[in-house]
C-alpha atoms as a PDB file:
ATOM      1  CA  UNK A   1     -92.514  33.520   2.688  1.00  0.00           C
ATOM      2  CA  UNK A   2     -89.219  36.081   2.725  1.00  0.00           C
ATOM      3  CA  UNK A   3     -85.729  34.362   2.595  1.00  0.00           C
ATOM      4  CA  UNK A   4     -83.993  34.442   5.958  1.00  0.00           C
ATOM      5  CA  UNK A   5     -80.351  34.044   5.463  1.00  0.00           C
ATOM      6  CA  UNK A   6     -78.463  33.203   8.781  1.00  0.00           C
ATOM      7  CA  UNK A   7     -74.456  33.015   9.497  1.00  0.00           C
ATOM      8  CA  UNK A   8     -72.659  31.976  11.850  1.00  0.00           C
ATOM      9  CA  UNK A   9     -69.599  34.084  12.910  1.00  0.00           C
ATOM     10  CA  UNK A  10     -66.299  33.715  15.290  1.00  0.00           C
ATOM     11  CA  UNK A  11     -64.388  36.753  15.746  1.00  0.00           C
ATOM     12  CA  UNK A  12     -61.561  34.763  17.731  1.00  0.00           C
ATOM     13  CA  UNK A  13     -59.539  31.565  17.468  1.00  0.00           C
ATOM     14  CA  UNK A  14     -58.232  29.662  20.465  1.00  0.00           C
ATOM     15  CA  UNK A  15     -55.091  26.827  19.799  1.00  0.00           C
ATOM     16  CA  UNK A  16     -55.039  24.491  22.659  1.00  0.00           C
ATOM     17  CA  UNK A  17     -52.659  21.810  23.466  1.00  0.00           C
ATOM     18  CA  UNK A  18     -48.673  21.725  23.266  1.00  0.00           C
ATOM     19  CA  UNK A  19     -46.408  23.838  25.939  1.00  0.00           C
ATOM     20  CA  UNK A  20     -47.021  27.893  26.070  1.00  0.00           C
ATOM     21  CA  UNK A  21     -43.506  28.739  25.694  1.00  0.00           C
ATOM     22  CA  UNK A  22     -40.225  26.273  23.749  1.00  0.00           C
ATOM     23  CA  UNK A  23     -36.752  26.814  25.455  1.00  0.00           C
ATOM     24  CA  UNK A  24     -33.855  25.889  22.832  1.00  0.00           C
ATOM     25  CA  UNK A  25     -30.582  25.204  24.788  1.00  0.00           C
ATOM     26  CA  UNK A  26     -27.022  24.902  22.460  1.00  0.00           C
ATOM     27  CA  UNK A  27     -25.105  24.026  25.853  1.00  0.00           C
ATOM     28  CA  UNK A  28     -24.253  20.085  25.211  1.00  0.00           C
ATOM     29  CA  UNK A  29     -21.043  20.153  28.057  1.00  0.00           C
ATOM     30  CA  UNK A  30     -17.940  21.648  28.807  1.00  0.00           C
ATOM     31  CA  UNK A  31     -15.613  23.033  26.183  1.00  0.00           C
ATOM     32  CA  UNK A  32     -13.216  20.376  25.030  1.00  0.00           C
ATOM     33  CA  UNK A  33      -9.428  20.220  23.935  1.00  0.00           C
ATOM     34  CA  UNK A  34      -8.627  19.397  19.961  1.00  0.00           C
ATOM     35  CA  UNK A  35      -5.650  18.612  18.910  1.00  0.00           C
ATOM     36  CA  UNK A  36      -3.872  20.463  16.246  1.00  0.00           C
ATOM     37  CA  UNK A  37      -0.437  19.256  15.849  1.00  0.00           C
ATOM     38  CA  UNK A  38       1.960  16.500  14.069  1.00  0.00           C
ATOM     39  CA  UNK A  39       3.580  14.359  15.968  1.00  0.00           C
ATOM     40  CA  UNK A  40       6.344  12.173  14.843  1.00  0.00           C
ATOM     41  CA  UNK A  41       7.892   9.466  16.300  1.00  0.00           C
ATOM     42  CA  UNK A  42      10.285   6.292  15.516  1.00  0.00           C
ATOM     43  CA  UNK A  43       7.716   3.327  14.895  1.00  0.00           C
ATOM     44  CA  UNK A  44       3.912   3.456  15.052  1.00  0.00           C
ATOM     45  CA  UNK A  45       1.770   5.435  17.572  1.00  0.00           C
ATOM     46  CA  UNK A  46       0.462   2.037  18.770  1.00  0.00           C
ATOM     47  CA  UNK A  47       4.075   0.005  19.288  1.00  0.00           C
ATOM     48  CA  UNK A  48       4.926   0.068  22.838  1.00  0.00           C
ATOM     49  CA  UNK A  49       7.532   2.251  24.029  1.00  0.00           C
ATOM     50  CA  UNK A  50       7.194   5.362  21.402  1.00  0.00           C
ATOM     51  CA  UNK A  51       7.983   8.415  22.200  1.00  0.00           C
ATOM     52  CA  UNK A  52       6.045  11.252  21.905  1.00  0.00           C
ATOM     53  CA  UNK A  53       7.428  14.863  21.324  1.00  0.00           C
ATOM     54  CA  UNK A  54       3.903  15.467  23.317  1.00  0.00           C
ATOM     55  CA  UNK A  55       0.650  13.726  24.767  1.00  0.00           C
ATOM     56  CA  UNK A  56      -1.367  13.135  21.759  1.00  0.00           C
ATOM     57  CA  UNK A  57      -4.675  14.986  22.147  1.00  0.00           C
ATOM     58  CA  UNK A  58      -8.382  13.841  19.687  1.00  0.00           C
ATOM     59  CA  UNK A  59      -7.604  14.837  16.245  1.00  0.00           C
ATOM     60  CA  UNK A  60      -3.601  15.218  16.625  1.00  0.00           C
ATOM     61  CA  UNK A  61      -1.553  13.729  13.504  1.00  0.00           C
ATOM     62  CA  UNK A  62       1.158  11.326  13.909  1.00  0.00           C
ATOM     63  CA  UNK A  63       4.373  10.478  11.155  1.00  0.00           C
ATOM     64  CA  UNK A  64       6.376   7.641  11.517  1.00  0.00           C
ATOM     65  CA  UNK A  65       9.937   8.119  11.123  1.00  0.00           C
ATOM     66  CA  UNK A  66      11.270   4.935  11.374  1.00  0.00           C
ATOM     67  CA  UNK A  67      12.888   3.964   8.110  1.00  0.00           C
ATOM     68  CA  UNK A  68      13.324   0.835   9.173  1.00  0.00           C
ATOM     69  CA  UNK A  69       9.377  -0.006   9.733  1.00  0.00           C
ATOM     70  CA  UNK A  70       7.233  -1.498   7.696  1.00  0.00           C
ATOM     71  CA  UNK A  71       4.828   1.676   7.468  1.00  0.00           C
ATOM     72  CA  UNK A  72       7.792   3.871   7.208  1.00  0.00           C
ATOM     73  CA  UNK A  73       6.166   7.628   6.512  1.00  0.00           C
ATOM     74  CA  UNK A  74       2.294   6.565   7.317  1.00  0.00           C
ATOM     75  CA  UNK A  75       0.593   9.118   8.592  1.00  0.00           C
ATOM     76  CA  UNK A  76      -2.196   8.786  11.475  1.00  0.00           C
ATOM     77  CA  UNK A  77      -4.759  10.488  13.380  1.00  0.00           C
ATOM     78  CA  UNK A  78      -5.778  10.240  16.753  1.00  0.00           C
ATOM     79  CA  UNK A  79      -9.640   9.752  16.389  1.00  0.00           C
ATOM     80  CA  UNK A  80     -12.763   9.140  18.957  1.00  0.00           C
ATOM     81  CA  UNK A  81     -14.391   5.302  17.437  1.00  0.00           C
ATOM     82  CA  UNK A  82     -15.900   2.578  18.998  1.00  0.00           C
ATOM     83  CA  UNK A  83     -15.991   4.248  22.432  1.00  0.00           C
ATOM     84  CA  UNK A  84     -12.185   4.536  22.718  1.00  0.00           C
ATOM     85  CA  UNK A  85      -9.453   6.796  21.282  1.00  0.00           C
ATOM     86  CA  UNK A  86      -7.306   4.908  18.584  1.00  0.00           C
ATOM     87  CA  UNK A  87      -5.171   5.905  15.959  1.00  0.00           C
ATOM     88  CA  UNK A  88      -6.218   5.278  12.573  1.00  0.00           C
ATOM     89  CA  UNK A  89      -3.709   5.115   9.702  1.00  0.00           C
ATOM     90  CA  UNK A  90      -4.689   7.271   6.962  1.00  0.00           C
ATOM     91  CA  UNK A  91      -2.009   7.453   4.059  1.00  0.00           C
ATOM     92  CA  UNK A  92       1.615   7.342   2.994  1.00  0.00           C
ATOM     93  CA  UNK A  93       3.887  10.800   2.226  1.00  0.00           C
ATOM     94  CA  UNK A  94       6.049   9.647  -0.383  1.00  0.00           C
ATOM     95  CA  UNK A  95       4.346   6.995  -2.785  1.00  0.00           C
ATOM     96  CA  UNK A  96       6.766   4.101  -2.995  1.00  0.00           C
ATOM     97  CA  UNK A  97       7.351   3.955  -6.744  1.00  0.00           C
ATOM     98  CA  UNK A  98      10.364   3.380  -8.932  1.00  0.00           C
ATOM     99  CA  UNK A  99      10.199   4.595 -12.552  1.00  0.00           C
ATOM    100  CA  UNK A 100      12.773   3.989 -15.294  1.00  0.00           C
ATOM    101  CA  UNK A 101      12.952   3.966 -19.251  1.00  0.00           C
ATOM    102  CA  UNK A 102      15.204   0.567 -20.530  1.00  0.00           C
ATOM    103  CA  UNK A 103      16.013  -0.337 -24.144  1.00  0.00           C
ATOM    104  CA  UNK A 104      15.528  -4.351 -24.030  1.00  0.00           C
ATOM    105  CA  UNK A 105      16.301  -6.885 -27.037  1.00  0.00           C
ATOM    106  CA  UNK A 106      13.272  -8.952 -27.952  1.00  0.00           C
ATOM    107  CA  UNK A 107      14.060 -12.217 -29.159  1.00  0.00           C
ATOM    108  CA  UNK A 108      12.899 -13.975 -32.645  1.00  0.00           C
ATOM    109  CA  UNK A 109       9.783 -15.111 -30.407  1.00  0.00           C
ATOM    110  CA  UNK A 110       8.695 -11.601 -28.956  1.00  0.00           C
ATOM    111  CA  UNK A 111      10.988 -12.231 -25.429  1.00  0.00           C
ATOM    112  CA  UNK A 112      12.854  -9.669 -23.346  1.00  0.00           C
ATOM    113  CA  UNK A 113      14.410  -9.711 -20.197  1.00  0.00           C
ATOM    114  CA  UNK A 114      14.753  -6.081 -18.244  1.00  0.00           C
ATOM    115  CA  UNK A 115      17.056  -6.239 -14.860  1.00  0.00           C
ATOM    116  CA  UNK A 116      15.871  -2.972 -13.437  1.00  0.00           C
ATOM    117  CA  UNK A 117      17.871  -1.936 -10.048  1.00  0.00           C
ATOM    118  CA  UNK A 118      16.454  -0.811  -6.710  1.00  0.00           C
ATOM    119  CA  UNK A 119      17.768   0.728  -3.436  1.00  0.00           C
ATOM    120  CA  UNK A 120      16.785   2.505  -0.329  1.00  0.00           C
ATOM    121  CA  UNK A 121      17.955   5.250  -2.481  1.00  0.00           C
ATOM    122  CA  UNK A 122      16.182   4.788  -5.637  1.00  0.00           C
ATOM    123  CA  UNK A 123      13.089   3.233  -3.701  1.00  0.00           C
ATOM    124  CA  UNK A 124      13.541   5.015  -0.634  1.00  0.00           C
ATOM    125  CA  UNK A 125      10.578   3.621   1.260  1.00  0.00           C
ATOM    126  CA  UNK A 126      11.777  -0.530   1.265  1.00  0.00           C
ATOM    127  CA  UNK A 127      11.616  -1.650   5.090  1.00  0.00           C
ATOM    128  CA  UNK A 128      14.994  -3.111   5.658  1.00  0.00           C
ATOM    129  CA  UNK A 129      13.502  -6.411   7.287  1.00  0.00           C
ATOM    130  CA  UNK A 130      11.116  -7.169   4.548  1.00  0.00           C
ATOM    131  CA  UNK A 131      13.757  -7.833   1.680  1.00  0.00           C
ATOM    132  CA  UNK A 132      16.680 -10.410   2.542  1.00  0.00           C
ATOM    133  CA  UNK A 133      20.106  -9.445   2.807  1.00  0.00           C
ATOM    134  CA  UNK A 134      22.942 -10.885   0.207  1.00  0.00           C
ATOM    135  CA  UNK A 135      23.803 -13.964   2.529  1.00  0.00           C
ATOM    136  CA  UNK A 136      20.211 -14.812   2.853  1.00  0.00           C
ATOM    137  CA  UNK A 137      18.970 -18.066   1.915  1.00  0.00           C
ATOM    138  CA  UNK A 138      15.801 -17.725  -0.695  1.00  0.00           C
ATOM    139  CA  UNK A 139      14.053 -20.221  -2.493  1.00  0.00           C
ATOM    140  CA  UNK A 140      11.934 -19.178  -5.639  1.00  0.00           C
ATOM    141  CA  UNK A 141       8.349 -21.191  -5.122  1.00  0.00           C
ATOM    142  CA  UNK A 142       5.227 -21.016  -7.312  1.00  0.00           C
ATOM    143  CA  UNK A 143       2.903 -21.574  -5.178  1.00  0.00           C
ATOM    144  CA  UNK A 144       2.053 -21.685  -1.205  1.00  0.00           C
ATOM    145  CA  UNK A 145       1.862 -25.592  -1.699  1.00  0.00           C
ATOM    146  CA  UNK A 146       5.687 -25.412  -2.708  1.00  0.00           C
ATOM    147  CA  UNK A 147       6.450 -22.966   0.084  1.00  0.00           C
ATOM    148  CA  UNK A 148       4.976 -24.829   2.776  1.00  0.00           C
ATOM    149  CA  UNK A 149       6.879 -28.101   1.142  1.00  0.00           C
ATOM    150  CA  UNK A 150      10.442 -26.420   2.020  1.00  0.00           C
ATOM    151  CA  UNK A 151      12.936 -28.068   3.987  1.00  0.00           C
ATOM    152  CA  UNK A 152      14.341 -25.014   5.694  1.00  0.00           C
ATOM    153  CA  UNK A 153      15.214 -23.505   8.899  1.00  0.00           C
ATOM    154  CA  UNK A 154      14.200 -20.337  10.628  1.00  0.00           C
ATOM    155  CA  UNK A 155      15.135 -17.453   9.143  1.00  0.00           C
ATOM    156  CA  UNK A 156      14.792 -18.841   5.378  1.00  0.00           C
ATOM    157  CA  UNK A 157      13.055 -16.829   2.771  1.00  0.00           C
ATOM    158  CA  UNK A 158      10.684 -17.673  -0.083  1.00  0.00           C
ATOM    159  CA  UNK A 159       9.827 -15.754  -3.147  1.00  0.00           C
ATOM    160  CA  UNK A 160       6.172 -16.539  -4.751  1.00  0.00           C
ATOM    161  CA  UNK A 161       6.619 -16.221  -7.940  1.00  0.00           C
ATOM    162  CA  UNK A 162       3.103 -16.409  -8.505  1.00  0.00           C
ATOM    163  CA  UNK A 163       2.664 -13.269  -6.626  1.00  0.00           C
ATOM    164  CA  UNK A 164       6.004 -11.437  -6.323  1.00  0.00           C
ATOM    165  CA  UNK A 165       6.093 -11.424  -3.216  1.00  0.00           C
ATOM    166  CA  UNK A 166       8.892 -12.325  -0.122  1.00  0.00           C
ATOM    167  CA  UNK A 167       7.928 -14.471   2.561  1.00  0.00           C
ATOM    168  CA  UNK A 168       9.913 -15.248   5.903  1.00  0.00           C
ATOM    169  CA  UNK A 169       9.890 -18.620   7.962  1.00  0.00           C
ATOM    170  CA  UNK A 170       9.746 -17.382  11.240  1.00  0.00           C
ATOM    171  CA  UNK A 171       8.508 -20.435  13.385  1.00  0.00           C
ATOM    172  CA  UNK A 172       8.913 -24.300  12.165  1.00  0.00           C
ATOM    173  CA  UNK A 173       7.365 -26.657  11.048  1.00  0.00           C
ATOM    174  CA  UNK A 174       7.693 -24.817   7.474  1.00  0.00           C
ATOM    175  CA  UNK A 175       4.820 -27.404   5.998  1.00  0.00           C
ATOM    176  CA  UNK A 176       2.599 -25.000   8.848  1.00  0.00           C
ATOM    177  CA  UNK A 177       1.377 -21.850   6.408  1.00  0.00           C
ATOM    178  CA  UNK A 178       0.848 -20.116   9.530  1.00  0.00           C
ATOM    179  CA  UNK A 179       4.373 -19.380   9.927  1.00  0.00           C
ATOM    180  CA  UNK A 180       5.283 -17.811   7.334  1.00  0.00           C
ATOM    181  CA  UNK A 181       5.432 -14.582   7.651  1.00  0.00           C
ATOM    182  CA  UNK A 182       4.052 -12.208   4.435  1.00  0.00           C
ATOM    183  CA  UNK A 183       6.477  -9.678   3.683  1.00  0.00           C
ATOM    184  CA  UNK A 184       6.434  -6.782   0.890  1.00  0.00           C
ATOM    185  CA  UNK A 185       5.072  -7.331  -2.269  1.00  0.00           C
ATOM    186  CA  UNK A 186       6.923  -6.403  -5.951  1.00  0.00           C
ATOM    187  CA  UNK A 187       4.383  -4.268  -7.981  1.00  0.00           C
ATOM    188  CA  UNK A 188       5.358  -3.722 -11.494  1.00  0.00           C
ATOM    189  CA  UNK A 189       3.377  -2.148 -14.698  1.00  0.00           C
ATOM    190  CA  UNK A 190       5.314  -2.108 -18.149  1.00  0.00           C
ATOM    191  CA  UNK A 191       4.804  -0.836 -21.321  1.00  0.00           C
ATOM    192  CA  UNK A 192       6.546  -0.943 -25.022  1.00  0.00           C
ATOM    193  CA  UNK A 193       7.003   1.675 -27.289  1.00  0.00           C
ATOM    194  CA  UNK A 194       6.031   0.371 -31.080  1.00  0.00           C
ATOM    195  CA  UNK A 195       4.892   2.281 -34.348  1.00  0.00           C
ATOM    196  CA  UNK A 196       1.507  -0.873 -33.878  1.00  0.00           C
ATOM    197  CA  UNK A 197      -0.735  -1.706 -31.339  1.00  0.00           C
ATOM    198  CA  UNK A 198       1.246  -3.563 -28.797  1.00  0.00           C
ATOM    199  CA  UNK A 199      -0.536  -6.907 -26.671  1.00  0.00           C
ATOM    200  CA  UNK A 200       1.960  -7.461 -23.688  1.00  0.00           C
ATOM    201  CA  UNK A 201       2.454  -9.574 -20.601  1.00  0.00           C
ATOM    202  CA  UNK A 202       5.597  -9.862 -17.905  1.00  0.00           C
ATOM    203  CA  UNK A 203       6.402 -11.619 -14.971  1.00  0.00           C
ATOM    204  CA  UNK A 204       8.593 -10.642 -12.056  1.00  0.00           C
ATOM    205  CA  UNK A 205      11.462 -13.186 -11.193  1.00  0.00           C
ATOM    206  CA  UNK A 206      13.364 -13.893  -8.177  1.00  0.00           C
ATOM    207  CA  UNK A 207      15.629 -10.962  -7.550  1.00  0.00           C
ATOM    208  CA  UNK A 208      19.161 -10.745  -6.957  1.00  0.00           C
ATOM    209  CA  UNK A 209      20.967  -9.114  -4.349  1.00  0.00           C
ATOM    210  CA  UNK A 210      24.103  -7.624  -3.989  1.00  0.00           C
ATOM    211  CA  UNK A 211      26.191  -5.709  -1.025  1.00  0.00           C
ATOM    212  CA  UNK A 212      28.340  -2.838  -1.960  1.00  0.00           C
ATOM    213  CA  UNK A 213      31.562  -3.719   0.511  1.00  0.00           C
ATOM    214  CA  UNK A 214      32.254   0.118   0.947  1.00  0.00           C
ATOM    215  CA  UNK A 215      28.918   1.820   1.849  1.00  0.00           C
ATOM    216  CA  UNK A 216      27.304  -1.221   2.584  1.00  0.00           C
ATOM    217  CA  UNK A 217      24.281  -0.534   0.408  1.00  0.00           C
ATOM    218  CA  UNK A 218      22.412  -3.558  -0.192  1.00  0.00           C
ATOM    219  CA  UNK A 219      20.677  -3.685  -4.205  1.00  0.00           C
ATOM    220  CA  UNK A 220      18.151  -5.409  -5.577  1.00  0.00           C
ATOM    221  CA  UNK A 221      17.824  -6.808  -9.352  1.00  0.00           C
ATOM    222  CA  UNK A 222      14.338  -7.638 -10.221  1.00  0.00           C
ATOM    223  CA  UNK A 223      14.444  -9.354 -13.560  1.00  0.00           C
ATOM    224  CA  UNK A 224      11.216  -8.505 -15.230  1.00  0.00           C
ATOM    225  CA  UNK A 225      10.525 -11.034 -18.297  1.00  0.00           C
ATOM    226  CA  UNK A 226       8.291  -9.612 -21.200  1.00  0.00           C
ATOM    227  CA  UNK A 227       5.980 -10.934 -23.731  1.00  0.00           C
ATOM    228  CA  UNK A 228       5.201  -8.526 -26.462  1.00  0.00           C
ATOM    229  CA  UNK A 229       3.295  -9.369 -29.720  1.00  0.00           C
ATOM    230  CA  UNK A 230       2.350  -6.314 -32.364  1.00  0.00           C
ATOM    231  CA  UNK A 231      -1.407  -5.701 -34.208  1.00  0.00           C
ATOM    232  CA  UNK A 232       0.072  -5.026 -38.099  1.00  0.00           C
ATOM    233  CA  UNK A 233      -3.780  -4.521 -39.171  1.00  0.00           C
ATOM    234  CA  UNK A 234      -4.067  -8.026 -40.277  1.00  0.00           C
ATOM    235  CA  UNK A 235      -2.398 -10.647 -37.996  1.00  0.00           C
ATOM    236  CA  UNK A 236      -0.525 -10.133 -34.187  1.00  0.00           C
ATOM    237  CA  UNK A 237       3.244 -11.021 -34.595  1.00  0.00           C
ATOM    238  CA  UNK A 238       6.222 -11.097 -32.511  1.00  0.00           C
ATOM    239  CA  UNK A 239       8.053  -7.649 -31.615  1.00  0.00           C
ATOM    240  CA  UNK A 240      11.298  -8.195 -32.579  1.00  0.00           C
ATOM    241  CA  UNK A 241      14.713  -6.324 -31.578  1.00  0.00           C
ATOM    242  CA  UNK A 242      15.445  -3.555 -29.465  1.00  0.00           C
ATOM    243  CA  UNK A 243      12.370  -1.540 -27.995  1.00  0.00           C
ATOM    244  CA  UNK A 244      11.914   0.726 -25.502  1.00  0.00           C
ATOM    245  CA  UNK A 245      10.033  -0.259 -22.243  1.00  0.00           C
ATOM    246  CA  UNK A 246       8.675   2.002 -19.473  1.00  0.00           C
ATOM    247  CA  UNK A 247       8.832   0.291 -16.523  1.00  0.00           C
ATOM    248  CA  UNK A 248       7.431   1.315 -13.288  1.00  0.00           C
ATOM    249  CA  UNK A 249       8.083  -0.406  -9.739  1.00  0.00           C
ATOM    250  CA  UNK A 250       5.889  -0.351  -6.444  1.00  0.00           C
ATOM    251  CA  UNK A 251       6.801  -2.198  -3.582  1.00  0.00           C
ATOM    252  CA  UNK A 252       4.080  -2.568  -1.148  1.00  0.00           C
END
């Protein structure tokens, strides 16, 4: 019996299913407005009452000018979140720092004391409210416990030593934590120039302050006590005599 080979054959393909023809439309509304410009004003974009130099449209910038605000030279943004237009702070201009090189006298057990100076000059961005004035009265606390045990009236100030940091009594009873109000807080980093290895600590103490009568320029002394010890290869020991320490304030 002959082999019969048989194929099968389909000289066309048919794809059925899905739409004959796909329309892409790029048309999601109207043309909108951007913004584009800075604003400034005297106070945040939110406080009531600021003036703008125009209406603030999405994605406009904003500068507070207000040196005496406590977010003196933030910048903002006018942004779409949450279903609403806000303003959203974004960063500061001018970083708030104070730098300064002082030759301090360490004591027989590895103790200095630096007074380093600070103004709206040399720390240009210190709100005015937020640090008290010479005639204020300020007690130096170490904790909230001692803060909230005051005997003071409205208006008094306490300094945490524990975290360098102002706060204001701005509703009685003062044993209420609630009311007192958080203010700015003293930043500092320090270090010692030495021929060794140099282990260090410091604390920030209360500061002074003082009125020039003429200008009226109100400056603060932050003594800043240091602890420095020295690695000789063998043992840690007290630094001794005068040394050189970098010093660097932030006020936040």
């Amino acid at each position: 019996m002959a082999d019969v080979n048989v194929s099968i054959e389909q000289d066309t393909v048919v794809v059925t299913g899905g739409a004959s023809t796909l329309n892409v439309d790029v048309n999601f509304g109207s043309k909108g407005s951007d913004g584009s410009l800075i604003l400034y004003g005297l106070g945040k974009p939110t406080d009531p009452g600021v003036v703008f130099p125009n209406e603030p449209k999405l994605l406009d910038w904003y500068i507070n000018i207000d040196t005496t605000d406590d977010e003196y030279l933030y910048i903002y943004q006018y942004v779409y979140a949450n279903s609403t237009s806000t303003w959203s702070r974004v960063f500061k201009i001018v970083p708030n720092v104070y730098q300064t090189n002082k030759v301090v006298t360490f004591n027989p057990m590895g103790v200095a004391v630096a007074n380093v100076s600070v103004s709206n000059t040399t720390l240009p961005l210190i709100p005015q409210y937020s640090f008290p004035e010479a005639s204020s009265t300020i007690f130096p606390v170490a904790s909230e416990a001692e803060m909230t045990a005051i005997n003071g009236a409205v208006g008094t100030y306490a300094f945490r030593t524990d975290l360098a940091k102002y706060y204001y009594l701005s509703a009685l009873p003062a044993s209420s934590a609630t009311n007192w109000q958080g203010l700015i807080t003293v930043n500092a980093h320090v270090g010692v120039e030495n021929a060794y290895p140099v282990a260090s600590s410091f604390q920030v103490g209360v500061p002074t302050i003082a009125q020039d009568p003429v200008t009226g320029a109100v400056m603060y002394t932050l003594p800043i006590t240091i602890v420095a010890y020295q690695f000789t290869g063998l043992t840690f020991e007290p630094i001794t005599g005068n040394k050189t320490a970098h010093i660097s304030i932030n006020v936040i």
